[in-house]
Structure formats: C-alpha cells, structure tokens
PDB file of N, CA and C in Angstrom:
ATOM      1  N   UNK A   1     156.285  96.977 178.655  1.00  0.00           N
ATOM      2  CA  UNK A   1     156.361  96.448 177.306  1.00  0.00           C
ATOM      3  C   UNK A   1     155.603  97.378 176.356  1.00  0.00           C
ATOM      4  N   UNK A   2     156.009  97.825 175.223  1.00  0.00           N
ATOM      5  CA  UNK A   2     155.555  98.540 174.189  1.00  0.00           C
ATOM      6  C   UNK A   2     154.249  97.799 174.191  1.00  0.00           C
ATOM      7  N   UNK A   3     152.954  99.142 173.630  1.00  0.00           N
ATOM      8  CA  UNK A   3     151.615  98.579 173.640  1.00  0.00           C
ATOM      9  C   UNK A   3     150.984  98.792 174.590  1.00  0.00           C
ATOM     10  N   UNK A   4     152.218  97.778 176.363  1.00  0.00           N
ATOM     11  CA  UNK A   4     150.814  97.809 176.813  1.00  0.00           C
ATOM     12  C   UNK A   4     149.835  99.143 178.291  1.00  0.00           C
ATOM     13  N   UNK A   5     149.009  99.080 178.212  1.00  0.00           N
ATOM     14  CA  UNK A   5     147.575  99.875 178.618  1.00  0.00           C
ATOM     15  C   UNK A   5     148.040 100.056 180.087  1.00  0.00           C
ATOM     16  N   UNK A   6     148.581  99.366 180.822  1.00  0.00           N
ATOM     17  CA  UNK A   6     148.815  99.403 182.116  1.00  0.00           C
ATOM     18  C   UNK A   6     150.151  98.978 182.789  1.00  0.00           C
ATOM     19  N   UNK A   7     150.563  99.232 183.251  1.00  0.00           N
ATOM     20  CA  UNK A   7     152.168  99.319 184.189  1.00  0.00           C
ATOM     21  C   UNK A   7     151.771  99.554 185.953  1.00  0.00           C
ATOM     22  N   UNK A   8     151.926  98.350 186.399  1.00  0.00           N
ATOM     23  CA  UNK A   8     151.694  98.465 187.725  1.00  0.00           C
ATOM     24  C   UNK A   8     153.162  98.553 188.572  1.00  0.00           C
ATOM     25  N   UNK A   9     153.482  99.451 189.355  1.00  0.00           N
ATOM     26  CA  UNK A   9     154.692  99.557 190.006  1.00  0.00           C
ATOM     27  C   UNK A   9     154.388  99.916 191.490  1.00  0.00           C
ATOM     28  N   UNK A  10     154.808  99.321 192.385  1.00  0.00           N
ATOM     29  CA  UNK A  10     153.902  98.908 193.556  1.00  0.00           C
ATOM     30  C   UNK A  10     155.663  99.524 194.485  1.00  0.00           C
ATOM     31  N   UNK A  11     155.710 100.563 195.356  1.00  0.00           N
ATOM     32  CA  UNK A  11     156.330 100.854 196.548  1.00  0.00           C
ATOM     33  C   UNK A  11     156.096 100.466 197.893  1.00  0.00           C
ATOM     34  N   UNK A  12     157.342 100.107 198.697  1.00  0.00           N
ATOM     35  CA  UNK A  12     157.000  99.943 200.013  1.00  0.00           C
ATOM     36  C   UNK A  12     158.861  99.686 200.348  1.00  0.00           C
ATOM     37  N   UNK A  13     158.684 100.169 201.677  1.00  0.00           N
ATOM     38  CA  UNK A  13     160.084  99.897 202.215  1.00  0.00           C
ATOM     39  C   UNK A  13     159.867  98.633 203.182  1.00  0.00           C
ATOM     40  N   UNK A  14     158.702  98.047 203.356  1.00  0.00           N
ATOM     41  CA  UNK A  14     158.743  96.692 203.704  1.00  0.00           C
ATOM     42  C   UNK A  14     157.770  95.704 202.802  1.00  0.00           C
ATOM     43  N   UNK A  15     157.603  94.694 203.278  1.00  0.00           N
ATOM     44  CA  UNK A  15     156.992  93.431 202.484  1.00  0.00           C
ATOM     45  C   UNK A  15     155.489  93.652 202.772  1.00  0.00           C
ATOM     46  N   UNK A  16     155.114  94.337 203.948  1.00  0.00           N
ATOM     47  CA  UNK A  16     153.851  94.738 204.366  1.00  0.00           C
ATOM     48  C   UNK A  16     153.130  95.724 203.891  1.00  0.00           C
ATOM     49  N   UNK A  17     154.078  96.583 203.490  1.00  0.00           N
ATOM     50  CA  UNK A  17     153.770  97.918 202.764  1.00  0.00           C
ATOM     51  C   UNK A  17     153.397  97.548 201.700  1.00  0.00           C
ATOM     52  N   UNK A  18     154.465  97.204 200.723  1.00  0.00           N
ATOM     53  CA  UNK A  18     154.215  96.940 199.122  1.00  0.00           C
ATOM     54  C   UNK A  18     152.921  95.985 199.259  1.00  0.00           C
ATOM     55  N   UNK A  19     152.711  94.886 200.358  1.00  0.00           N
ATOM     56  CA  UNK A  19     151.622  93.972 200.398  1.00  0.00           C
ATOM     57  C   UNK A  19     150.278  94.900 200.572  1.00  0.00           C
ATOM     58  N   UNK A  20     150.136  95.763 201.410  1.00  0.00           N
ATOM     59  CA  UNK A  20     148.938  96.650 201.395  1.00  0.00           C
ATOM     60  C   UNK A  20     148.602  97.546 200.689  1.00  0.00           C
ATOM     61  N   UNK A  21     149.703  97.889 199.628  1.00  0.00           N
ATOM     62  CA  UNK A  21     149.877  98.514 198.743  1.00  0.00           C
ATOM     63  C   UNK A  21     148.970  97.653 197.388  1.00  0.00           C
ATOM     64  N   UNK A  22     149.175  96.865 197.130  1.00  0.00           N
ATOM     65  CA  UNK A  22     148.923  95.909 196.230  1.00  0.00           C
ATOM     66  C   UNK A  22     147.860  95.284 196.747  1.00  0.00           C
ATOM     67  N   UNK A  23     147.192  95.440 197.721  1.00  0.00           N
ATOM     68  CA  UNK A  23     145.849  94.722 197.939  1.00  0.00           C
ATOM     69  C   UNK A  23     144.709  95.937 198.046  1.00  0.00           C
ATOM     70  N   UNK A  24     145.409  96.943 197.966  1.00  0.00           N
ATOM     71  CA  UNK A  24     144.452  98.283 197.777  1.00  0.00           C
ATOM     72  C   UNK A  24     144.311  98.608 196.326  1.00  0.00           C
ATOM     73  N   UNK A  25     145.342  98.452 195.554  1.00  0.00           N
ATOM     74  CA  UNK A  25     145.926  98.380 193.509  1.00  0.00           C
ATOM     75  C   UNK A  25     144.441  97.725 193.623  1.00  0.00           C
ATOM     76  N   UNK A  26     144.577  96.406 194.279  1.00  0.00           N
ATOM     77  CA  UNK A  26     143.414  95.060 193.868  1.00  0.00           C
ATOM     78  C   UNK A  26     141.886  95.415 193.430  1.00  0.00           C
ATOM     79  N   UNK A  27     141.662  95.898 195.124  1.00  0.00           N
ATOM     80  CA  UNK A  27     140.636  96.317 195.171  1.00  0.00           C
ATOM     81  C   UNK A  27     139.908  97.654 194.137  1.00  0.00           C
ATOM     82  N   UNK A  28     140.800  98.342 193.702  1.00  0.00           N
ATOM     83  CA  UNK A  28     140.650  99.637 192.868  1.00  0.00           C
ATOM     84  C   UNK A  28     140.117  98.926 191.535  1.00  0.00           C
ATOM     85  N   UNK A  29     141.253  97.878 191.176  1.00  0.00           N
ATOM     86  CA  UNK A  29     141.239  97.767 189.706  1.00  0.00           C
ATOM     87  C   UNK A  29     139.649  96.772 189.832  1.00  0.00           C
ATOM     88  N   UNK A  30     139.237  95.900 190.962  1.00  0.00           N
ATOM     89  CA  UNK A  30     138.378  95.039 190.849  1.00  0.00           C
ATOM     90  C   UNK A  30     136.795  95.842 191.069  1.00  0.00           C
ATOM     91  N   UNK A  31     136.917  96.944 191.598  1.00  0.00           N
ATOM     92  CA  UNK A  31     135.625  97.828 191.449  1.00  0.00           C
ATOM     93  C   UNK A  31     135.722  98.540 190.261  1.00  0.00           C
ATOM     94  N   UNK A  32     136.802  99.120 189.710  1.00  0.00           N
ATOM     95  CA  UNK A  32     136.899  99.486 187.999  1.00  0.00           C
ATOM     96  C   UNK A  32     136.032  98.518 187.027  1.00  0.00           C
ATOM     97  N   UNK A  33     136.622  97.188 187.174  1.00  0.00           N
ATOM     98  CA  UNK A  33     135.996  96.074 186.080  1.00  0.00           C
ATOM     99  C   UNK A  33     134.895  95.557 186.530  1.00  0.00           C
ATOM    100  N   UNK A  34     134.076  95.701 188.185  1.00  0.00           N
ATOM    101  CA  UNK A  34     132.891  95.321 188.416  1.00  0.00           C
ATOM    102  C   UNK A  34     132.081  96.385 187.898  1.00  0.00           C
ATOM    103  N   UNK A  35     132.139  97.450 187.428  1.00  0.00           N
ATOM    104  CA  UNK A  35     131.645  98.787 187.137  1.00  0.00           C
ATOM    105  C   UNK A  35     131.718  98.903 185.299  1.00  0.00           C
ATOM    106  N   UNK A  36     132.717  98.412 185.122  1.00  0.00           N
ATOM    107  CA  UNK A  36     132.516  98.578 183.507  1.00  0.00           C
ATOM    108  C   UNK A  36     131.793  97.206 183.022  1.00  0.00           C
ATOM    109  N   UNK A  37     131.865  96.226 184.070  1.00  0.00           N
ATOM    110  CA  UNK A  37     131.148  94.848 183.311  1.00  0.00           C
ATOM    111  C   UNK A  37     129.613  95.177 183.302  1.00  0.00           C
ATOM    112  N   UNK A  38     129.526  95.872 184.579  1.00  0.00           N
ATOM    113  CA  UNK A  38     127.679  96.412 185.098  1.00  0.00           C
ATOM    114  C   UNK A  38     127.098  97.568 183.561  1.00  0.00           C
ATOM    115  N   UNK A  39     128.178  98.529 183.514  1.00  0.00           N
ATOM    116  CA  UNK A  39     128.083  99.439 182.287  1.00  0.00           C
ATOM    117  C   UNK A  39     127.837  98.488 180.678  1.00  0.00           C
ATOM    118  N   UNK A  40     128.430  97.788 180.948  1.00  0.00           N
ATOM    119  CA  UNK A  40     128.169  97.108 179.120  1.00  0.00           C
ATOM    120  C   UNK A  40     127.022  95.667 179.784  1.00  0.00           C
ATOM    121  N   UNK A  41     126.105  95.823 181.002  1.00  0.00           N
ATOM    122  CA  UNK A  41     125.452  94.240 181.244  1.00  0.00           C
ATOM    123  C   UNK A  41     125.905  93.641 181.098  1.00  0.00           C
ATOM    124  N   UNK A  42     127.225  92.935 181.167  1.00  0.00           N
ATOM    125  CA  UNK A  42     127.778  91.560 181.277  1.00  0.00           C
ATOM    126  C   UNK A  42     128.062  91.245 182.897  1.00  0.00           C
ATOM    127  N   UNK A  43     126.656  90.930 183.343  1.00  0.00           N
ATOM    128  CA  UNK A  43     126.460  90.765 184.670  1.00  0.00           C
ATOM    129  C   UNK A  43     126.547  89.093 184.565  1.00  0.00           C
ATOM    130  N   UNK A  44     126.919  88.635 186.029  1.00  0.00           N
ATOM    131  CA  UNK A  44     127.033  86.967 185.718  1.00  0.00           C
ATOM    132  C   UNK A  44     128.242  86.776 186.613  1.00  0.00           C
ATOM    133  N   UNK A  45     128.698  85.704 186.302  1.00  0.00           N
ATOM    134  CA  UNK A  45     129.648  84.897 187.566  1.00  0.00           C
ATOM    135  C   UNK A  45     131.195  86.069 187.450  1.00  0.00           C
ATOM    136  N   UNK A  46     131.250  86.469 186.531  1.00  0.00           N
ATOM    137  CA  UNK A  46     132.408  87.698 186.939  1.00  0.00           C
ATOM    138  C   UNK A  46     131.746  88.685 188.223  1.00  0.00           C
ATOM    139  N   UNK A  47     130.952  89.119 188.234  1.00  0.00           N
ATOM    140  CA  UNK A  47     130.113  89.806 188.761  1.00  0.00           C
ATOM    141  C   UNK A  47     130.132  89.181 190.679  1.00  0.00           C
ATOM    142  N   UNK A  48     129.590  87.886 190.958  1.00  0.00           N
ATOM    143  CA  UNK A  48     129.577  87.527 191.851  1.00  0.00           C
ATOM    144  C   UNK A  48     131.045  87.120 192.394  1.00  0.00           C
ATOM    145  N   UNK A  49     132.029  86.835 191.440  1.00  0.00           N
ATOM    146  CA  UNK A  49     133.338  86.657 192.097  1.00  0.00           C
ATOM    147  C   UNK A  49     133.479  88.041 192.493  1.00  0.00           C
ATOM    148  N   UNK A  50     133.533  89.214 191.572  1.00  0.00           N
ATOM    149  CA  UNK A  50     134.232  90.931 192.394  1.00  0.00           C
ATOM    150  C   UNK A  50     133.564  90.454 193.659  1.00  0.00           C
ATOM    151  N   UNK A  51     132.090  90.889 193.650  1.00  0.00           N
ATOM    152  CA  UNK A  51     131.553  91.004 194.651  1.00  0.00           C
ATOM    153  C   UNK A  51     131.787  90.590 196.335  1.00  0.00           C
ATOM    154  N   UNK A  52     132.041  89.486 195.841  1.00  0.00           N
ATOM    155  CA  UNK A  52     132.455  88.145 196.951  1.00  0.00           C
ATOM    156  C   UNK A  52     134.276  88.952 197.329  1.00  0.00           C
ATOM    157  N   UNK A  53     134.883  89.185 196.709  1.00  0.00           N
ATOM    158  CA  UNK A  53     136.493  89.317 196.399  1.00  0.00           C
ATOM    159  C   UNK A  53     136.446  90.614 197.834  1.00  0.00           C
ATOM    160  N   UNK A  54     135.310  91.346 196.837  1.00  0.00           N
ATOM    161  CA  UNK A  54     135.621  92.965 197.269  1.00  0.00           C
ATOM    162  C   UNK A  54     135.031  92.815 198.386  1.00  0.00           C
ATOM    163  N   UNK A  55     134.199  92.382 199.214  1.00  0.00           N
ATOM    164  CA  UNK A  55     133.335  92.036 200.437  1.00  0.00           C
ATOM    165  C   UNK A  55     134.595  91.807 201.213  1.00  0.00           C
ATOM    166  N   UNK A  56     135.250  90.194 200.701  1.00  0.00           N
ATOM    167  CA  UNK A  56     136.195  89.992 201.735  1.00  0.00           C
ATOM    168  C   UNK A  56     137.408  90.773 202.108  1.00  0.00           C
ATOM    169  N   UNK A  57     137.821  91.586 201.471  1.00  0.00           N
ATOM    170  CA  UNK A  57     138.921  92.893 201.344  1.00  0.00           C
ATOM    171  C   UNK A  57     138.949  93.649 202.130  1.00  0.00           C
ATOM    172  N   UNK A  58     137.027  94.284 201.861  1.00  0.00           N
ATOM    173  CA  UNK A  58     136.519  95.081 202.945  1.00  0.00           C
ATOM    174  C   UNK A  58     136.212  94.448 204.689  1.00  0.00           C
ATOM    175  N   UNK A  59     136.040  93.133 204.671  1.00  0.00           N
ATOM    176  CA  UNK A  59     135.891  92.222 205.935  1.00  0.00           C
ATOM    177  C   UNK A  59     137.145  92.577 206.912  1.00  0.00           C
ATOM    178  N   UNK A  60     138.241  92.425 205.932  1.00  0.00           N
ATOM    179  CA  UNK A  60     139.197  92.533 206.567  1.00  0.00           C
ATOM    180  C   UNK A  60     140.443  93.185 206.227  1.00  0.00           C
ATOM    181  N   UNK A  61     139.923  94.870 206.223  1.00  0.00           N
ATOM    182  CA  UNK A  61     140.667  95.522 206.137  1.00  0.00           C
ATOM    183  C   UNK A  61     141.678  96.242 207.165  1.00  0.00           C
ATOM    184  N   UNK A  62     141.023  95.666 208.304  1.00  0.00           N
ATOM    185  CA  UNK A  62     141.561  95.756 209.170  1.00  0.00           C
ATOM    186  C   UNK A  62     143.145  95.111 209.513  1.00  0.00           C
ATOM    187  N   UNK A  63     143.215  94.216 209.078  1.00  0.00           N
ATOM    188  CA  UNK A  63     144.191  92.973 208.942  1.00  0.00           C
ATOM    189  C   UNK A  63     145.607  93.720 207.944  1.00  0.00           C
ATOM    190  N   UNK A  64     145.179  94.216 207.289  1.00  0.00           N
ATOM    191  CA  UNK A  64     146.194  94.794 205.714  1.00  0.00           C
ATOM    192  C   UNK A  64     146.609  96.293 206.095  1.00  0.00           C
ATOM    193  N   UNK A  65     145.152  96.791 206.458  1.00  0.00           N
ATOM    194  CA  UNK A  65     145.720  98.589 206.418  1.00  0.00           C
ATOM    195  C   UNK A  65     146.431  98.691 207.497  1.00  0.00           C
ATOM    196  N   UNK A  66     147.557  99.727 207.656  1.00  0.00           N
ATOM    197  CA  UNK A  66     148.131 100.750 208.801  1.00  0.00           C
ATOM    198  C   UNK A  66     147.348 101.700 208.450  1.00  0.00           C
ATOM    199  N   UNK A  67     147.195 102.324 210.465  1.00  0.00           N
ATOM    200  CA  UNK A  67     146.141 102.798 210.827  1.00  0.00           C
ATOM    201  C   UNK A  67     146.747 104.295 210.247  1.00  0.00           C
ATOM    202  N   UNK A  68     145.636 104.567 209.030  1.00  0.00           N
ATOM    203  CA  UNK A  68     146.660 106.044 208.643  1.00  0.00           C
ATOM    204  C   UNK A  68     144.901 106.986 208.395  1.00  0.00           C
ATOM    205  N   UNK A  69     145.305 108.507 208.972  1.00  0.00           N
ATOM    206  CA  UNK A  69     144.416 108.948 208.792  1.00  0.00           C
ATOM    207  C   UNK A  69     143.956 109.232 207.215  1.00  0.00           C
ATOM    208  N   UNK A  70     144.495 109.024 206.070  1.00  0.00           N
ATOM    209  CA  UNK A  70     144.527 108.964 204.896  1.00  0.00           C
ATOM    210  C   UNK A  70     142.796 108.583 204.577  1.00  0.00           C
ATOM    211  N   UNK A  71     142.394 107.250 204.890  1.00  0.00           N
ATOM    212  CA  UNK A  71     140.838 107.202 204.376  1.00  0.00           C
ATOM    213  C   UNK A  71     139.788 106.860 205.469  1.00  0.00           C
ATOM    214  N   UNK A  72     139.281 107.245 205.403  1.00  0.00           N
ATOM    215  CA  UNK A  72     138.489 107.034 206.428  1.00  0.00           C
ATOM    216  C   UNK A  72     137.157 105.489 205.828  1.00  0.00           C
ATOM    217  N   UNK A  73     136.648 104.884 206.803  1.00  0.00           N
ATOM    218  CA  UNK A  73     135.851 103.975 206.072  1.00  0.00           C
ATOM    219  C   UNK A  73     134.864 104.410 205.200  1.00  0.00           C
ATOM    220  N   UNK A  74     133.762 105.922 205.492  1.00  0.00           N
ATOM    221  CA  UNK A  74     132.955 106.399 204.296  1.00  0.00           C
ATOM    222  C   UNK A  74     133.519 106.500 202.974  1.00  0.00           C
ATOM    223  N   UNK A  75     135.029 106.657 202.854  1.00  0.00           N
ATOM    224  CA  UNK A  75     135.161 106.904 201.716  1.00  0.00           C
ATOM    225  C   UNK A  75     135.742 105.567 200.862  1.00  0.00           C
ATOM    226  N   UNK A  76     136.134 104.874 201.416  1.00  0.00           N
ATOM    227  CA  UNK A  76     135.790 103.335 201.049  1.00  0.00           C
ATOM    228  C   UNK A  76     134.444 103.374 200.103  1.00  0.00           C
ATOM    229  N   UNK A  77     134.811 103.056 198.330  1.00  0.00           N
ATOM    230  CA  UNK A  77     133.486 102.377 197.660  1.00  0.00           C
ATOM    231  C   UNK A  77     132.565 101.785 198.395  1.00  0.00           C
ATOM    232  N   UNK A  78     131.341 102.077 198.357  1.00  0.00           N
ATOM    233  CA  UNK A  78     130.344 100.836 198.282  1.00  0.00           C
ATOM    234  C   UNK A  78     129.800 100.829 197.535  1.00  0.00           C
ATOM    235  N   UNK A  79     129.717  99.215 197.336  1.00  0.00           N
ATOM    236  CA  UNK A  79     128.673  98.556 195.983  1.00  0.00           C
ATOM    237  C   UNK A  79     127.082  98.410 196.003  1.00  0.00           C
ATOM    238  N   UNK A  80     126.498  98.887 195.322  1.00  0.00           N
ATOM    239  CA  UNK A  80     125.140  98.959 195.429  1.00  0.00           C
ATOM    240  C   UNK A  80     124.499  97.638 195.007  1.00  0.00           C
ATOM    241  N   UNK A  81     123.528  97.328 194.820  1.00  0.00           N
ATOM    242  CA  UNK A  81     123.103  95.766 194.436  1.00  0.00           C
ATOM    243  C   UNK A  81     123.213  96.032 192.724  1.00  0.00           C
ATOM    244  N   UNK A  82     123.403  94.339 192.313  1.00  0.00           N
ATOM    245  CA  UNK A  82     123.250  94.223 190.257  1.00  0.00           C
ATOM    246  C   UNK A  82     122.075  95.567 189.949  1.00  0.00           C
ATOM    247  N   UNK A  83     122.579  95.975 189.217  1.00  0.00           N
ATOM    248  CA  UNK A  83     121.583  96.518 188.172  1.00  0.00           C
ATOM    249  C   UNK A  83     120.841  95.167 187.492  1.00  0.00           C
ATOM    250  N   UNK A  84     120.005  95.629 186.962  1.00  0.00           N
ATOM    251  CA  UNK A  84     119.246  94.569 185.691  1.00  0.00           C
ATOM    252  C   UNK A  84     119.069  95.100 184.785  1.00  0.00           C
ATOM    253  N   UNK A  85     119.613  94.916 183.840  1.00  0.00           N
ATOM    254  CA  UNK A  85     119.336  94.694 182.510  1.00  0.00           C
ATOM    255  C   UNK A  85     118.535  93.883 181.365  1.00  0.00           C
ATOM    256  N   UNK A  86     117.672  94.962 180.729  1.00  0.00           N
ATOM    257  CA  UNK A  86     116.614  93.662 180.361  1.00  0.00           C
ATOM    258  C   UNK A  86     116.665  93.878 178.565  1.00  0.00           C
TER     259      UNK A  86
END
C-alpha cells in the first residue's frame, strides 16, 4: 500500500518453510523494537513481553529451524539485561 514503511513477503515451497521463515521475520523485527524501545527508555511491560517472546523462540528453536549450516547458535542475538534509565 502506498506510504507504507514495511512490506513483508515471506517464501517457502512448504507450510513449514514459509512457517520458519516467518518465525525468524518475528524474532528479527521483535529484537529491532526491543532495542529501539531500550534506545528512547520506554522500558516497561513492552519490554518484558519481547523478552519473554524472544526467550521462548530461542527455547525452542529447535522445533522451527531445519538443521542448516546457515547460523550457528553464537550468532543468534543475545539480550543483555534492561538498561536503566534514570
């Protein structure tokens, strides 16, 4: 749609693909906005939902990914604890 900022278009030649496809989109876009909410201090219950979201993603990534030498787990984000802002 004219305007808008983002266009998500998600490939897969099965339902599993496009599904792991789109739960990796997830995880990207949800450490993007846990990272810009931390950048402007609007720390708070947005904050503990990523957190919680992105934990369980990572719990069980096992479950979603095919085993592809593509990433290895180091290069998997990790989240460091809240900043504080005072």
């Amino acid at each position: 749609m004219p305007g808008d900022k983002y266009l998500i278009y998600i490939r897969g030649n099965t339902l599993d693909e496009a599904t792991e496809e789109a739960i990796h989109l997830t995880y990207w876009l949800l450490t993007r906005a846990l990272l810009e909410h931390r950048r402007q201090g609007r720390n708070g219950d947005f904050e503990a939902f990523a957190i919680e979201v992105l934990a369980s993603l990572q719990k069980y990534r096992h479950l979603y990914t095919t085993n592809s030498p593509e990433l290895s787990d180091a290069e998997w984000p990790a989240l460091t604890a809240p900043k504080r802002h005072r």
